[in-house]
N, C-alpha and C. Protein backbone atom coordinates (compact mmCIF):
# COMPACT_ATOMS: atom_id res chain seq x y z
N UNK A 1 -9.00 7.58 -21.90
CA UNK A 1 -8.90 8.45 -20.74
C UNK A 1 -7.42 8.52 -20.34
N UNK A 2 -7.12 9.72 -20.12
CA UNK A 2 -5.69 9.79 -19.90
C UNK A 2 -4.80 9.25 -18.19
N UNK A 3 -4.00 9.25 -18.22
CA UNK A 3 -3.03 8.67 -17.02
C UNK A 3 -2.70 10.08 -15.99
N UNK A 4 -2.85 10.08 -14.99
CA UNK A 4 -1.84 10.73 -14.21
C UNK A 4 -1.27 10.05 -12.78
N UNK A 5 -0.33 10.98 -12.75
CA UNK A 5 0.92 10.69 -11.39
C UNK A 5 0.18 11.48 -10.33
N UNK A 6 0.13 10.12 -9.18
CA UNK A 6 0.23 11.41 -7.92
C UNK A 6 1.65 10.97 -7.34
N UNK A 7 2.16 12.26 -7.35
CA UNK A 7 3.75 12.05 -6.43
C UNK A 7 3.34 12.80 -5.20
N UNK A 8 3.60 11.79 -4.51
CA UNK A 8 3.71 12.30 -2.82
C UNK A 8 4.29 12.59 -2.58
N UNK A 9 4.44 13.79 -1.52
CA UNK A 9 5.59 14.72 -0.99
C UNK A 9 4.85 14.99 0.90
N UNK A 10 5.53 14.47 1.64
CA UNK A 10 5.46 14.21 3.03
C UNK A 10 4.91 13.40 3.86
N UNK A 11 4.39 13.28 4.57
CA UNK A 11 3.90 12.05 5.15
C UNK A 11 4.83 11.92 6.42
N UNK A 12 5.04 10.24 6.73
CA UNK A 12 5.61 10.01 7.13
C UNK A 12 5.45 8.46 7.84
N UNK A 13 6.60 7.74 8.58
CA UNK A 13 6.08 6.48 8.74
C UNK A 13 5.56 7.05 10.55
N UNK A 14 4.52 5.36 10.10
CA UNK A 14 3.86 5.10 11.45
C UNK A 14 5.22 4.99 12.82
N UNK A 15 4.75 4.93 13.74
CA UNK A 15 5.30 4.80 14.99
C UNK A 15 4.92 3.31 15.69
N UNK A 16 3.87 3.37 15.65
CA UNK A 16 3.71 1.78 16.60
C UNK A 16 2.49 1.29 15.27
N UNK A 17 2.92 -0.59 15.35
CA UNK A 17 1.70 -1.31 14.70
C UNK A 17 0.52 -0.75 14.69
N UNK A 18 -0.04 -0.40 15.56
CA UNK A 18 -1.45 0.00 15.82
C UNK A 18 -1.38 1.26 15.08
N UNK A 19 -0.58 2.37 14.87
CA UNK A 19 -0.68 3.39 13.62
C UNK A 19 -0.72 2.87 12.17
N UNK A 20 -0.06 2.29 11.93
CA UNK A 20 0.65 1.53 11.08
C UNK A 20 -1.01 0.73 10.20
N UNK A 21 -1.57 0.22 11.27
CA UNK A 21 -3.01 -0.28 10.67
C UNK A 21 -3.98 0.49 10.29
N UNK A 22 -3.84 1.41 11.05
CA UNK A 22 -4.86 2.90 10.62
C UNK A 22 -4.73 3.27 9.53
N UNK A 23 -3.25 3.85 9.33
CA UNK A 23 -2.64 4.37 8.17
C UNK A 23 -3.03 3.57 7.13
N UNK A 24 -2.58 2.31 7.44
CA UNK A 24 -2.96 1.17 5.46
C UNK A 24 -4.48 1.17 5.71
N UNK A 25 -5.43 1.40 6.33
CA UNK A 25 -6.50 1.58 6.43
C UNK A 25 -7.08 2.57 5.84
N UNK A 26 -6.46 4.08 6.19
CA UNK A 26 -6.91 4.94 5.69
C UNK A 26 -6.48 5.15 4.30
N UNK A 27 -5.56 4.56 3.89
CA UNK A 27 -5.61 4.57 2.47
C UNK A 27 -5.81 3.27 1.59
N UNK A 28 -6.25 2.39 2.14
CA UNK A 28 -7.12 1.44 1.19
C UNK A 28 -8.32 2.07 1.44
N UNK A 29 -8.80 2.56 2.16
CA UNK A 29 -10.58 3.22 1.84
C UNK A 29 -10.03 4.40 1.01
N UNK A 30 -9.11 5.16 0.85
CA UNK A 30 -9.22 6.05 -0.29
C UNK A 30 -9.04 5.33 -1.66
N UNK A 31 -8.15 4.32 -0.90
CA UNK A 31 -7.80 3.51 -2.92
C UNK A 31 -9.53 2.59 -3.24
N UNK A 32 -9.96 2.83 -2.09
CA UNK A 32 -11.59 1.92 -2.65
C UNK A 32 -12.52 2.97 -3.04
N UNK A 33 -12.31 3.79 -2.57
CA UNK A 33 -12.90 4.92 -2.99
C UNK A 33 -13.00 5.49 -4.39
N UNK A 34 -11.72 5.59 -5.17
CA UNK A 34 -11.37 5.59 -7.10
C UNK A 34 -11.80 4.60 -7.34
N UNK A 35 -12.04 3.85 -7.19
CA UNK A 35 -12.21 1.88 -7.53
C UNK A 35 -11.22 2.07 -8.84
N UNK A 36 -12.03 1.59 -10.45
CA UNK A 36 -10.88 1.40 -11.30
C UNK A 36 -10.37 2.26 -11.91
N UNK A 37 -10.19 3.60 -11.29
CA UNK A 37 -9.36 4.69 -11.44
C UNK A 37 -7.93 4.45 -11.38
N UNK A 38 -8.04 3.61 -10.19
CA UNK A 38 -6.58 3.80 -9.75
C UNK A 38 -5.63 2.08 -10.51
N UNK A 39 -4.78 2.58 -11.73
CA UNK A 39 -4.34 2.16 -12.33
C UNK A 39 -2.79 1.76 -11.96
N UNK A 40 -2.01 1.92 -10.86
CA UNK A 40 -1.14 1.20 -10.18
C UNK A 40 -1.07 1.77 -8.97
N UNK A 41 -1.28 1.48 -7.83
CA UNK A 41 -1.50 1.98 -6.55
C UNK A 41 0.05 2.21 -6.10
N UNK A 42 1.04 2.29 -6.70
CA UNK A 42 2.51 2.52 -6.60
C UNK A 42 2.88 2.08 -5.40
N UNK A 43 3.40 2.53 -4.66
CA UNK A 43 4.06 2.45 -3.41
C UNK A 43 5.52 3.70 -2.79
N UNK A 44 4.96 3.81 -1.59
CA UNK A 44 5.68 4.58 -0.77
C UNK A 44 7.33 4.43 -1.31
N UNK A 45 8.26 5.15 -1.09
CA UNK A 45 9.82 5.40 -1.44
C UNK A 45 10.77 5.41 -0.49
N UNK A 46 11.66 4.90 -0.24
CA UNK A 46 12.92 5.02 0.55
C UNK A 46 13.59 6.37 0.58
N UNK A 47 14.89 6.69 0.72
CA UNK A 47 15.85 8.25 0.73
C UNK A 47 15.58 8.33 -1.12
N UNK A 48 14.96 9.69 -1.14
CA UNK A 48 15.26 9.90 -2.48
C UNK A 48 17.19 10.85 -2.90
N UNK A 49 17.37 10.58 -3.59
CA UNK A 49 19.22 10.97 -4.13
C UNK A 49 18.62 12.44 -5.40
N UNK A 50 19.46 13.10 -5.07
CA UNK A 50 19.33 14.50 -6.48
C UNK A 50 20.32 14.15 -7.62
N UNK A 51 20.17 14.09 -8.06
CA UNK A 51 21.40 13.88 -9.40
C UNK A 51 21.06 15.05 -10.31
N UNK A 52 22.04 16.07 -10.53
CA UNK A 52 22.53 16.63 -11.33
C UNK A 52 23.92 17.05 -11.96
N UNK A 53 24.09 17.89 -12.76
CA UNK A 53 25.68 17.90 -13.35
C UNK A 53 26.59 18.16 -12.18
N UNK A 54 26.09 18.68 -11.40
CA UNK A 54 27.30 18.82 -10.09
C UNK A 54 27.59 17.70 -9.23
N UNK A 55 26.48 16.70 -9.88
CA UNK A 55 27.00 14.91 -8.63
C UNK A 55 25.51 14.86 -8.30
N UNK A 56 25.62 13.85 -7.57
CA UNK A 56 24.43 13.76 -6.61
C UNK A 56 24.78 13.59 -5.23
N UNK A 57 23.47 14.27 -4.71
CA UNK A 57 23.36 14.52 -3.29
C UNK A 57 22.12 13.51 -2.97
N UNK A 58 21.86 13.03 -1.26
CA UNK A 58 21.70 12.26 -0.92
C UNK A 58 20.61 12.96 0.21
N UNK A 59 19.94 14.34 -0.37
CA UNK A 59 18.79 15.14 0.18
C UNK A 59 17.64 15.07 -0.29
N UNK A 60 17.30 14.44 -1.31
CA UNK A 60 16.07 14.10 -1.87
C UNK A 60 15.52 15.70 -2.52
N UNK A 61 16.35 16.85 -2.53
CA UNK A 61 16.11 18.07 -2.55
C UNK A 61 14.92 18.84 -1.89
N UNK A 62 14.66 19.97 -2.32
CA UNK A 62 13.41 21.12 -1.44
C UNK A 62 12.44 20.19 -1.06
N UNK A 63 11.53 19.49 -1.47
CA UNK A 63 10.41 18.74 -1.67
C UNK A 63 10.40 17.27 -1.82
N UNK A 64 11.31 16.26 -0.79
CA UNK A 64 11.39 15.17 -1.37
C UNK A 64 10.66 14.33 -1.63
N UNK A 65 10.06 13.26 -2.50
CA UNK A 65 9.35 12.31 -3.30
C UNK A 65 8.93 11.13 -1.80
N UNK A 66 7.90 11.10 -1.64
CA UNK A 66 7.61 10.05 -0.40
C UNK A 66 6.58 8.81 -1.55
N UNK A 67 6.49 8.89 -2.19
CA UNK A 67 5.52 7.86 -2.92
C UNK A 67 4.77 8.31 -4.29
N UNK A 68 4.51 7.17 -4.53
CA UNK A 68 3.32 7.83 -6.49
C UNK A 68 2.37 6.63 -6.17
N UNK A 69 1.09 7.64 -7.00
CA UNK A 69 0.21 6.08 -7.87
C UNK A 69 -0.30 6.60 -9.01
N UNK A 70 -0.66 5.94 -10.02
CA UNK A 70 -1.08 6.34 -10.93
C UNK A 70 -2.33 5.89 -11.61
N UNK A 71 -3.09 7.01 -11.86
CA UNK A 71 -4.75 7.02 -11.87
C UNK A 71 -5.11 7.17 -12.87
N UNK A 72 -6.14 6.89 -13.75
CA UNK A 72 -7.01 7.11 -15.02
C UNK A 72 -8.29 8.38 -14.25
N UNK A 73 -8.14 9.30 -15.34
CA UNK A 73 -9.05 10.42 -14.98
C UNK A 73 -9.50 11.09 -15.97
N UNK A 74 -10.44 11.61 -16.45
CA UNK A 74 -10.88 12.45 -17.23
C UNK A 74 -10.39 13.69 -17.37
N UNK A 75 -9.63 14.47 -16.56
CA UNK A 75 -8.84 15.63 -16.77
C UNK A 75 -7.95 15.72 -15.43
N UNK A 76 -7.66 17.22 -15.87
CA UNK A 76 -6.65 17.89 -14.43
C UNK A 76 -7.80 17.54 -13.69
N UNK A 77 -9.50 18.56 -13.55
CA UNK A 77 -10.09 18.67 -13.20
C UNK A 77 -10.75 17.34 -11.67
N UNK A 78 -10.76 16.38 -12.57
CA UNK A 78 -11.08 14.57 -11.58
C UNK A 78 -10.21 14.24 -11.04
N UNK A 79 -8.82 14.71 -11.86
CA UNK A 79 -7.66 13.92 -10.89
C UNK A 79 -7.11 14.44 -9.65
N UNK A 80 -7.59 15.97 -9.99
CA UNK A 80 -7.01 16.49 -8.45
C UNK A 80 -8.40 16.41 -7.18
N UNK A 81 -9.63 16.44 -7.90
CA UNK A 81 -10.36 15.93 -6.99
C UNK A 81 -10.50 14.30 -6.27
N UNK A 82 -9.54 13.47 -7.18
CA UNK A 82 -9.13 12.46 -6.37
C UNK A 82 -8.58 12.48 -5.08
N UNK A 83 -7.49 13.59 -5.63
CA UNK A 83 -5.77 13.94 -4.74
C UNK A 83 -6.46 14.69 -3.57
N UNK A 84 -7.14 14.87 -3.77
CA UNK A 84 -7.87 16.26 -2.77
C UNK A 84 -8.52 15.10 -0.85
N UNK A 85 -8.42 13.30 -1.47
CA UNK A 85 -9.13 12.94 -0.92
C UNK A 85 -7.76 11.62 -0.17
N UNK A 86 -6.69 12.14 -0.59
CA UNK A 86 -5.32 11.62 0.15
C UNK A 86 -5.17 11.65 1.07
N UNK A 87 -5.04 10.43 2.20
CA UNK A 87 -4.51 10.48 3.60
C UNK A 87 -3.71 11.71 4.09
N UNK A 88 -2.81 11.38 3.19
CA UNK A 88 -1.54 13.00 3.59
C UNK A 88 -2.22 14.25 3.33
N UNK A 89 -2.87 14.44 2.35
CA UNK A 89 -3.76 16.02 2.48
C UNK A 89 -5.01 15.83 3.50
N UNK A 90 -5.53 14.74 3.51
CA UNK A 90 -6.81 15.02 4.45
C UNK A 90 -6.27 15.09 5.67
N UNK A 91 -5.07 14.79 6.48
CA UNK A 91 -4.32 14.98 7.85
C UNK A 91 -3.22 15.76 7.77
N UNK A 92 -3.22 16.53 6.37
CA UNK A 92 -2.65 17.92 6.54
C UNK A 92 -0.92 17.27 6.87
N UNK A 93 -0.22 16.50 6.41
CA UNK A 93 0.82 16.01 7.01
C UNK A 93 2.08 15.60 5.45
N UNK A 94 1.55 16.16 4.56
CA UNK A 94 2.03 16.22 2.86
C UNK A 94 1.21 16.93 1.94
N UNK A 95 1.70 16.96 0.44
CA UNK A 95 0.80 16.99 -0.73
C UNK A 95 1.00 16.50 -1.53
N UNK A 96 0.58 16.69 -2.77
CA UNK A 96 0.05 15.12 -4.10
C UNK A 96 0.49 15.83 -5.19
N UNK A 97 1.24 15.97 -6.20
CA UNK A 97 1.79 16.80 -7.15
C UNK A 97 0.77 15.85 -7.96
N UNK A 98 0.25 16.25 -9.22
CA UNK A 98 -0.73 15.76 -10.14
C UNK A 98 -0.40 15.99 -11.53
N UNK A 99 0.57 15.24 -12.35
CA UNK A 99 1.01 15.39 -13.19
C UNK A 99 -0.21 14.51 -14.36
N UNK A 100 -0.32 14.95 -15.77
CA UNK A 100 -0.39 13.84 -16.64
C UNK A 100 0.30 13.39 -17.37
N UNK A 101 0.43 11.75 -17.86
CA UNK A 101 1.55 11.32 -18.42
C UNK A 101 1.24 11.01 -19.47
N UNK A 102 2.28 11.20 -20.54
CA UNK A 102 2.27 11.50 -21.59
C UNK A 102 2.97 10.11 -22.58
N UNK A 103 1.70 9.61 -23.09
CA UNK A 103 2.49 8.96 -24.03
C UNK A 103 2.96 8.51 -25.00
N UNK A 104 4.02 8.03 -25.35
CA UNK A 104 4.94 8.29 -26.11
C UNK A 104 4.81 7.00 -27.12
């Protein structure tokens, strides 16, 4: 069964402890939810940097990278109905880019 990426794109951090518990709440019941789907539960990202031939910039560009995990799924088809069930899409507050990875 093949691998894919969810790269997160928005979100954001909690404000007070008491969000903060909700939040890892609401996404350990989604990560319990895949059970052994979810093949590295990744973790959230600091400032993402752009690097290209002109230098890098320190904007994370259009869409910046807030987190990945990476899931075992039977197609596009399962994996985006995983993604479909993301804290950040179910509160409308990011989205889940759904790549598969390819290997080499």
């Amino acid at each position: 069964m093949p691998n894919y990426m969810f790269a997160y794109h928005g979100g954001g951090a909690p404000e007070t402890p008491e969000e903060g518990e909700k939040v890892m709440a609401a996404w350990m019941a989604w990560y319990g939810s895949m059970g052994d789907a979810v093949v590295d539960g990744g973790n959230p990202v600091l400032q993402s940097m752009t690097v290209s031939k002109d230098g890098v910039a320190d904007n994370g560009g259009a869409n910046p990278l807030s987190g990945y995990t990476i899931v075992s799924a039977d197609g596009y088809t399962a994996a985006c109905e995983m993604a479909k069930g993301c804290p950040i899409v179910v509160d409308g507050s990011g989205s889940v880019e759904v790549a598969e990875l390819h290997e080499m």
